[in-house]
PDB file of N, CA and C in Angstrom:
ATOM      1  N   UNK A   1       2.148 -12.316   5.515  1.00  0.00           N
ATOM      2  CA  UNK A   1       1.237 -11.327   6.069  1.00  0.00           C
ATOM      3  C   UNK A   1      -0.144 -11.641   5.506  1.00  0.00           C
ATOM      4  N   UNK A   2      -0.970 -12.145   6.541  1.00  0.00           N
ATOM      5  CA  UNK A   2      -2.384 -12.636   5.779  1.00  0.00           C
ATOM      6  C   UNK A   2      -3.048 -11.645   5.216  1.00  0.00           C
ATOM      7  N   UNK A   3      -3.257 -10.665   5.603  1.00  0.00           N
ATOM      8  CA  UNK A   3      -4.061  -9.247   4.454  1.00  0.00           C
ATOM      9  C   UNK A   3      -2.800  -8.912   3.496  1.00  0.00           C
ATOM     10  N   UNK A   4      -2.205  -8.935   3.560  1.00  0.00           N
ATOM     11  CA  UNK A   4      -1.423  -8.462   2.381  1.00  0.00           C
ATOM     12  C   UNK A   4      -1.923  -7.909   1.000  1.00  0.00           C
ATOM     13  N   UNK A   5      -1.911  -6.701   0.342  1.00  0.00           N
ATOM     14  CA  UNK A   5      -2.542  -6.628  -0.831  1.00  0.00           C
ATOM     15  C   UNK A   5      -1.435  -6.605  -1.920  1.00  0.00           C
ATOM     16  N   UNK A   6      -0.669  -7.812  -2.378  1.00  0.00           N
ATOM     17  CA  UNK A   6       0.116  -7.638  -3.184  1.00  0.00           C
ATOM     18  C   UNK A   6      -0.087  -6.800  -4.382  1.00  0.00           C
ATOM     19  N   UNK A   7      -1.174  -6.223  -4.902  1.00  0.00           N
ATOM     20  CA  UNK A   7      -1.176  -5.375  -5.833  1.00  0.00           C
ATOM     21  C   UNK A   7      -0.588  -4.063  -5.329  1.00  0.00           C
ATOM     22  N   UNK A   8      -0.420  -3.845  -4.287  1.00  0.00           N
ATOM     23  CA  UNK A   8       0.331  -2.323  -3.614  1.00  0.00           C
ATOM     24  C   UNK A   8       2.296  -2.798  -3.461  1.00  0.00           C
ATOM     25  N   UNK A   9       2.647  -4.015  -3.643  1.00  0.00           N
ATOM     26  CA  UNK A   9       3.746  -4.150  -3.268  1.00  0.00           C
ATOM     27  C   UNK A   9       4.889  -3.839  -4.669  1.00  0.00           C
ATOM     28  N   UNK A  10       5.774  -2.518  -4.249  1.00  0.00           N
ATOM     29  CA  UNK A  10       6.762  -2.284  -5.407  1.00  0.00           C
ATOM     30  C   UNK A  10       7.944  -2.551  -4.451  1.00  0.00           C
ATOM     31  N   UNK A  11       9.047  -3.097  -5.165  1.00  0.00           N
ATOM     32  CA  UNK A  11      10.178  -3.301  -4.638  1.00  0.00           C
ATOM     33  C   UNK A  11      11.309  -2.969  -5.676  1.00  0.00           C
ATOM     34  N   UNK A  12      12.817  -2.901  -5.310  1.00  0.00           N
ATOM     35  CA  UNK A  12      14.088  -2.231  -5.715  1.00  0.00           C
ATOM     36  C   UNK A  12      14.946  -3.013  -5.401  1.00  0.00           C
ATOM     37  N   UNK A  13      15.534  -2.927  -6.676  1.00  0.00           N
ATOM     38  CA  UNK A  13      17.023  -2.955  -6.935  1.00  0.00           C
ATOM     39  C   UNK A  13      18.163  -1.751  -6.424  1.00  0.00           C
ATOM     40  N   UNK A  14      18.363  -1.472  -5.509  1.00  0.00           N
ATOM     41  CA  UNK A  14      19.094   0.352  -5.565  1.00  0.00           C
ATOM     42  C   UNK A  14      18.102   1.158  -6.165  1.00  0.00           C
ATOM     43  N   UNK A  15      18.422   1.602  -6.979  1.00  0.00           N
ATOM     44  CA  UNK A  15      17.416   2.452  -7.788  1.00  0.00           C
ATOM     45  C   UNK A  15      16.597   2.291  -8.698  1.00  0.00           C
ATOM     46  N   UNK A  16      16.611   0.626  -9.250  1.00  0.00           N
ATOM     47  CA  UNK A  16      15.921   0.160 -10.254  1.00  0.00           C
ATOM     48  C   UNK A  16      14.853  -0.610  -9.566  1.00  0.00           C
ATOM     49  N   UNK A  17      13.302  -0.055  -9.897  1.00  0.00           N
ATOM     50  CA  UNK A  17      12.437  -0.882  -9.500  1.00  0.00           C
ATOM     51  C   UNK A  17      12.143  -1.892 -10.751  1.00  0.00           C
ATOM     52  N   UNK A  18      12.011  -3.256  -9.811  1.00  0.00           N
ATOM     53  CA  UNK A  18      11.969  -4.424 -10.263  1.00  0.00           C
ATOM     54  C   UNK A  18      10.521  -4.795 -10.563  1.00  0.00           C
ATOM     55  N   UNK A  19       9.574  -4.008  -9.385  1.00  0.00           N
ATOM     56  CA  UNK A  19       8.054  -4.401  -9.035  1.00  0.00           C
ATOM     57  C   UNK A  19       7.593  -3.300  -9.008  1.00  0.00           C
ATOM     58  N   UNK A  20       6.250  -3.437  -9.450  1.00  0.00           N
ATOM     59  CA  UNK A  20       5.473  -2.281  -9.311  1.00  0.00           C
ATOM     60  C   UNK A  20       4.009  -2.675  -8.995  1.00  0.00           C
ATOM     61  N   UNK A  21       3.576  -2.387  -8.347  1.00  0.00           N
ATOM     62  CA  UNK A  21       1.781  -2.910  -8.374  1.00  0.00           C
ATOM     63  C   UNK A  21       1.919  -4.227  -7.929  1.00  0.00           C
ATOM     64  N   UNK A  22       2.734  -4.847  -7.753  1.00  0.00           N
ATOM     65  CA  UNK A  22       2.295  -6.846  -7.677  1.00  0.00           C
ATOM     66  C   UNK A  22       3.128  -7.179  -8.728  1.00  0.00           C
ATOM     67  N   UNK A  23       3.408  -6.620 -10.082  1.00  0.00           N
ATOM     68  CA  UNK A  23       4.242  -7.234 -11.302  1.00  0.00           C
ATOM     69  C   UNK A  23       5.485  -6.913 -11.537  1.00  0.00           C
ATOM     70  N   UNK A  24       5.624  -7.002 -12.503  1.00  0.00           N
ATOM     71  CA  UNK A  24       6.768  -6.800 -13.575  1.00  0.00           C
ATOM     72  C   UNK A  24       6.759  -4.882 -13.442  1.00  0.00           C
ATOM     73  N   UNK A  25       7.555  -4.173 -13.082  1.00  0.00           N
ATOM     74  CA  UNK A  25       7.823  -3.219 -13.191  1.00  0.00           C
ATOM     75  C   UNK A  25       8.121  -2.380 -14.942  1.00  0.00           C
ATOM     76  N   UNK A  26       6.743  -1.656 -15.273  1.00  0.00           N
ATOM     77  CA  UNK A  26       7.050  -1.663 -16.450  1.00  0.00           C
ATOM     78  C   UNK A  26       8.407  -0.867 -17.340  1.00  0.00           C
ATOM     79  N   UNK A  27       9.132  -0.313 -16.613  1.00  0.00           N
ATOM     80  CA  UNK A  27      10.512   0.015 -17.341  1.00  0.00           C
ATOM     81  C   UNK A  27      11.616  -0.532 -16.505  1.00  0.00           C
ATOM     82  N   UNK A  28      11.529  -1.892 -16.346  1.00  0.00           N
ATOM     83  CA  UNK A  28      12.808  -2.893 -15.682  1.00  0.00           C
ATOM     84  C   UNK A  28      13.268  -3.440 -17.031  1.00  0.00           C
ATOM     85  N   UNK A  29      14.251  -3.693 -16.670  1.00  0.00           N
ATOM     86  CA  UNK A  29      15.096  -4.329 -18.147  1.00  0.00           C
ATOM     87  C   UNK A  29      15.923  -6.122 -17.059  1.00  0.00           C
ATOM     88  N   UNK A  30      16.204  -6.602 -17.978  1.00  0.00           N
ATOM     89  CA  UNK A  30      17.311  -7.140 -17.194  1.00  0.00           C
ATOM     90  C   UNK A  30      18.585  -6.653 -17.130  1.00  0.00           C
ATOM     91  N   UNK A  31      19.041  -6.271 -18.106  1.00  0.00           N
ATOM     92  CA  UNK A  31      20.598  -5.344 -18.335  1.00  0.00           C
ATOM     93  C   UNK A  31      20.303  -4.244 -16.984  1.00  0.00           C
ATOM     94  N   UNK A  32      19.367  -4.117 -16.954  1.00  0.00           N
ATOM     95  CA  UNK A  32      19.186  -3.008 -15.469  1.00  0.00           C
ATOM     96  C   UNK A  32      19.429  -3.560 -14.066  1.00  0.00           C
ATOM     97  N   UNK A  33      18.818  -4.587 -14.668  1.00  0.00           N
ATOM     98  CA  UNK A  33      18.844  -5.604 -13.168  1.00  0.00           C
ATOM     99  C   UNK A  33      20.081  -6.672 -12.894  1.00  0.00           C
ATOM    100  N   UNK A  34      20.719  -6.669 -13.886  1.00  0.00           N
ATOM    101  CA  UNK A  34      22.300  -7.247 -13.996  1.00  0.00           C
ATOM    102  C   UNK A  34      23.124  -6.209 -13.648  1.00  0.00           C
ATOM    103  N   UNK A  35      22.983  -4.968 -14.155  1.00  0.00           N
ATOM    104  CA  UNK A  35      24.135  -3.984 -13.794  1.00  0.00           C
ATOM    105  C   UNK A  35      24.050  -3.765 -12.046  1.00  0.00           C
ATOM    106  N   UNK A  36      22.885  -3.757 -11.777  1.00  0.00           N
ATOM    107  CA  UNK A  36      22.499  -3.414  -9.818  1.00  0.00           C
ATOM    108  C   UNK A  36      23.304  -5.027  -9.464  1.00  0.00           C
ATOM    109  N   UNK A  37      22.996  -5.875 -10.050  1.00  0.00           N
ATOM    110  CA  UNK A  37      23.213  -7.074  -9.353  1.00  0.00           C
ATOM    111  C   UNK A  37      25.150  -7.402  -9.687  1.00  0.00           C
ATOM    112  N   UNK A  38      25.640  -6.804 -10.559  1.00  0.00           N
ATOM    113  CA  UNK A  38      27.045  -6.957 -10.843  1.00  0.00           C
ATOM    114  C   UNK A  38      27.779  -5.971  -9.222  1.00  0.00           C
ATOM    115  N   UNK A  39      26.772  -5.594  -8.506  1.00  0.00           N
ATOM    116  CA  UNK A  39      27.848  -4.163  -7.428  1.00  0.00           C
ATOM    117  C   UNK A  39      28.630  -5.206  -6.447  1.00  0.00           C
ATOM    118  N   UNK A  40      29.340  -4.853  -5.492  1.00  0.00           N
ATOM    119  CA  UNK A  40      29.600  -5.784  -4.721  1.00  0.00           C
ATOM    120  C   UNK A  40      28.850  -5.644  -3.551  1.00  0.00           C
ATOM    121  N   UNK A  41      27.639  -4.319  -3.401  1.00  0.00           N
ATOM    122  CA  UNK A  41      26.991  -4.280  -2.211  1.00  0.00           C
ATOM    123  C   UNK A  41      25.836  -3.706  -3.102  1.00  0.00           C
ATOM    124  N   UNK A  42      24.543  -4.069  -2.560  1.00  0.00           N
ATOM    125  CA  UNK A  42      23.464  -3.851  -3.460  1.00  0.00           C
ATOM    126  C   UNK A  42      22.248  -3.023  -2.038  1.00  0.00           C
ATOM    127  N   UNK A  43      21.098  -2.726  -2.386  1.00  0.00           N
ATOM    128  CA  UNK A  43      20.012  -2.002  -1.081  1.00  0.00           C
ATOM    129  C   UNK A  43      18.960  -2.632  -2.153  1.00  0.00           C
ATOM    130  N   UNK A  44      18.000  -3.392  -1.220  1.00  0.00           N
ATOM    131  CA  UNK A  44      16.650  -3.984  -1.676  1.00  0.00           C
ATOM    132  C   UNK A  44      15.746  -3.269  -1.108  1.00  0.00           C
ATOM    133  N   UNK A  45      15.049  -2.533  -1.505  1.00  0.00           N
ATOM    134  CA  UNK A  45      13.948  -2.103  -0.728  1.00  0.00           C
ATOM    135  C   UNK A  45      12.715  -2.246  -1.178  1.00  0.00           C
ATOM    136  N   UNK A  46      11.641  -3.038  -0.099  1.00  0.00           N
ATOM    137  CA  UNK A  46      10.483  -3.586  -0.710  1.00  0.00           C
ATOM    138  C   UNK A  46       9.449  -2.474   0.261  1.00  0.00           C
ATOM    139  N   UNK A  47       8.298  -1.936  -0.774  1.00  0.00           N
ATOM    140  CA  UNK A  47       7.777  -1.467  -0.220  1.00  0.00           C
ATOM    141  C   UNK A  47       6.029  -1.796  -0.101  1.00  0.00           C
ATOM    142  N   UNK A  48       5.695  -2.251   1.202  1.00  0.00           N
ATOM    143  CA  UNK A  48       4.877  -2.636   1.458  1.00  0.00           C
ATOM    144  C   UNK A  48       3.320  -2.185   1.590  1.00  0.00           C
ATOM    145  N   UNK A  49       3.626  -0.937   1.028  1.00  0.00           N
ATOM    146  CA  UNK A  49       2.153   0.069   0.966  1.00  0.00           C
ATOM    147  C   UNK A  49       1.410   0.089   2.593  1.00  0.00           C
ATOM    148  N   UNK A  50       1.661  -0.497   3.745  1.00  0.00           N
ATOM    149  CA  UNK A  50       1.356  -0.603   5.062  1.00  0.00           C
ATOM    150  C   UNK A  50       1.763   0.831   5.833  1.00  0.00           C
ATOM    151  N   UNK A  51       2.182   1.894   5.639  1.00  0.00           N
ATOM    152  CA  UNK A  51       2.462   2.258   6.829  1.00  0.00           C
ATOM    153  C   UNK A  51       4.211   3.044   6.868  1.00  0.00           C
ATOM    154  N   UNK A  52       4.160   3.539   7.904  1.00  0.00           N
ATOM    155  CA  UNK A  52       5.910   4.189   7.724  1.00  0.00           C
ATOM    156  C   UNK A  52       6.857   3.468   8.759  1.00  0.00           C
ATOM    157  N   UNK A  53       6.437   2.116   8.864  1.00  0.00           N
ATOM    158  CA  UNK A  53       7.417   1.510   9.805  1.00  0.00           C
ATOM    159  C   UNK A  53       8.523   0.744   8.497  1.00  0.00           C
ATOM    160  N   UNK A  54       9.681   0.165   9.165  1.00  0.00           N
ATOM    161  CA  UNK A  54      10.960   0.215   8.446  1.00  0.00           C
ATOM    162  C   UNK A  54      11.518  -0.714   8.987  1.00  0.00           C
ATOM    163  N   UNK A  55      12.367  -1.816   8.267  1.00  0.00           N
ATOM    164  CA  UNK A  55      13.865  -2.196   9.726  1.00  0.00           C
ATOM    165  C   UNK A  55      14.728  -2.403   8.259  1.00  0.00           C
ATOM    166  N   UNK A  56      15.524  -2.642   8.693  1.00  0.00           N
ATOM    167  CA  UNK A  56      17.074  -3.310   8.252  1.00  0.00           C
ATOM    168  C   UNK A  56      17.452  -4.430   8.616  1.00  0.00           C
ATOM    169  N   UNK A  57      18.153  -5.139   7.356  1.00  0.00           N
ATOM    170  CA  UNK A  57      18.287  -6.696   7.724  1.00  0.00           C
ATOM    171  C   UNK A  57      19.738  -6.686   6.929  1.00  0.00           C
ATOM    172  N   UNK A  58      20.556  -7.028   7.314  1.00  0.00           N
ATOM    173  CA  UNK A  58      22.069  -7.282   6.766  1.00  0.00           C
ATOM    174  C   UNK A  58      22.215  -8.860   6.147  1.00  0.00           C
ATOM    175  N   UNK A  59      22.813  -9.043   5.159  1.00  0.00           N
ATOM    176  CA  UNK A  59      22.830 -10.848   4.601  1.00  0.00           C
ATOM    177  C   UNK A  59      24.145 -10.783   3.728  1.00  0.00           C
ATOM    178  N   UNK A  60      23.662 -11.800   3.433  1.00  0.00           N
ATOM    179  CA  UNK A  60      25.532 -12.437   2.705  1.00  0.00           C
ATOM    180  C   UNK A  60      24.974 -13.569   1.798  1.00  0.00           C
ATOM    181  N   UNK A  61      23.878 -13.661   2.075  1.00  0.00           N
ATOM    182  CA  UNK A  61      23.270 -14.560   0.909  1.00  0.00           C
ATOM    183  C   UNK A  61      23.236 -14.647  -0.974  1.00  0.00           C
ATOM    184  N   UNK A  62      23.548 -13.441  -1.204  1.00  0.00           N
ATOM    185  CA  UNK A  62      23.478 -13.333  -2.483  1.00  0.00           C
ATOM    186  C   UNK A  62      25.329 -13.416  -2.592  1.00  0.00           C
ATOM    187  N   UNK A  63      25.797 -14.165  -2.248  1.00  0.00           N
ATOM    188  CA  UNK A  63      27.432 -13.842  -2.825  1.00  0.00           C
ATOM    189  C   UNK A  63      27.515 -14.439  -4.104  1.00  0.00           C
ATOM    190  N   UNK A  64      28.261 -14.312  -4.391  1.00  0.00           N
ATOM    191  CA  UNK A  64      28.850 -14.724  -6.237  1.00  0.00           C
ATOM    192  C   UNK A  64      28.193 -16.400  -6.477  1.00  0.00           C
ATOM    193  N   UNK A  65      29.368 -17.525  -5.727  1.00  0.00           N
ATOM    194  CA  UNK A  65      29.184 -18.399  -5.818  1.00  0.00           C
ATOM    195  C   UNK A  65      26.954 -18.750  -5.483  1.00  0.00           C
ATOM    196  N   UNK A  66      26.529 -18.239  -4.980  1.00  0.00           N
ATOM    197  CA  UNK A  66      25.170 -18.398  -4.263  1.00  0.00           C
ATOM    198  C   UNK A  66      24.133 -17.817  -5.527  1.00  0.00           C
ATOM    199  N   UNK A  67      25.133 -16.949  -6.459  1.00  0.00           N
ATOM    200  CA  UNK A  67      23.951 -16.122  -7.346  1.00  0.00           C
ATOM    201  C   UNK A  67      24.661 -17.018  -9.041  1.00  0.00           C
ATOM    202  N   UNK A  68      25.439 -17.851  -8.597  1.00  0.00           N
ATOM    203  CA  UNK A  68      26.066 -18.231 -10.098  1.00  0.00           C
ATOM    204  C   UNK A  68      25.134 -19.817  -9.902  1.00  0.00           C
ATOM    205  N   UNK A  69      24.836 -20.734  -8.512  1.00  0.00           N
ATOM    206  CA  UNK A  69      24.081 -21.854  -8.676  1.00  0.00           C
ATOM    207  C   UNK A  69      23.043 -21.535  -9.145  1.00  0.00           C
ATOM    208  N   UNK A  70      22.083 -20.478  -9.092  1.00  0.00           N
ATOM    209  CA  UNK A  70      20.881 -20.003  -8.958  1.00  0.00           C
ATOM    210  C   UNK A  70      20.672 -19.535  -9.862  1.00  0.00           C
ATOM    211  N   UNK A  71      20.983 -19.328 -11.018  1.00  0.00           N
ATOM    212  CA  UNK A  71      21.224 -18.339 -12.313  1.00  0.00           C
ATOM    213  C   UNK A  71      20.754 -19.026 -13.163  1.00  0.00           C
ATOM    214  N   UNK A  72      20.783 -20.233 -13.330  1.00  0.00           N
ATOM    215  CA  UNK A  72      20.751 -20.919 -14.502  1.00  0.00           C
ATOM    216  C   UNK A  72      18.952 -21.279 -14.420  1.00  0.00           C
ATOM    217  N   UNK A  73      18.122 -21.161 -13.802  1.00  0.00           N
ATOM    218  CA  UNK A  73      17.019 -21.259 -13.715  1.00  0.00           C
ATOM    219  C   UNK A  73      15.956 -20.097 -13.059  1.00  0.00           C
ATOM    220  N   UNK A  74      14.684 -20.143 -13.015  1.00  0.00           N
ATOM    221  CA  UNK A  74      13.887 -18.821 -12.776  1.00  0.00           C
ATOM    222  C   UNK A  74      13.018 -20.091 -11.980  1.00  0.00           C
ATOM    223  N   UNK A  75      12.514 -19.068 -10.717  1.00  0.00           N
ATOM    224  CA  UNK A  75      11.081 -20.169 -10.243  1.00  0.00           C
ATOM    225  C   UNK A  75       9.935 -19.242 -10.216  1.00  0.00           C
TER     226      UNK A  75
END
């Protein structure tokens, strides 16, 4: 999104925000963010400071094997 003001963008774990402002959400833990990420069904919700439009997107991308290659490094 070319205007984008990432300083407005907070996003979620279920109930644990991960982001706040553009950063590091200042009371995220990882033990917080491991326990959301241990569920077998998780809700991401990123919020874009734009407006009250919404959709839903269904995935399968984060399965076990997909989050155990990916683990061992941060980008």
């Amino acid at each position: 999104i070319e205007d984008l003001d990432t300083e407005q963008v907070n996003v979620y774990l279920d109930e644990v925000m991960i982001c706040q402002n553009g950063g590091v959400a200042p009371d995220y833990t990882e033990e917080a963010g491991k326990t959301v990420m241990s569920r077998p069904e998780i809700t991401i919700h990123i919020d874009l400071a734009r407006g009250d439009a919404s959709d839903t997107v269904y995935t399968c991308d984060l399965s076990y094997d997909y989050v155990k290659i990916n683990a061992d490094y941060r980008s």
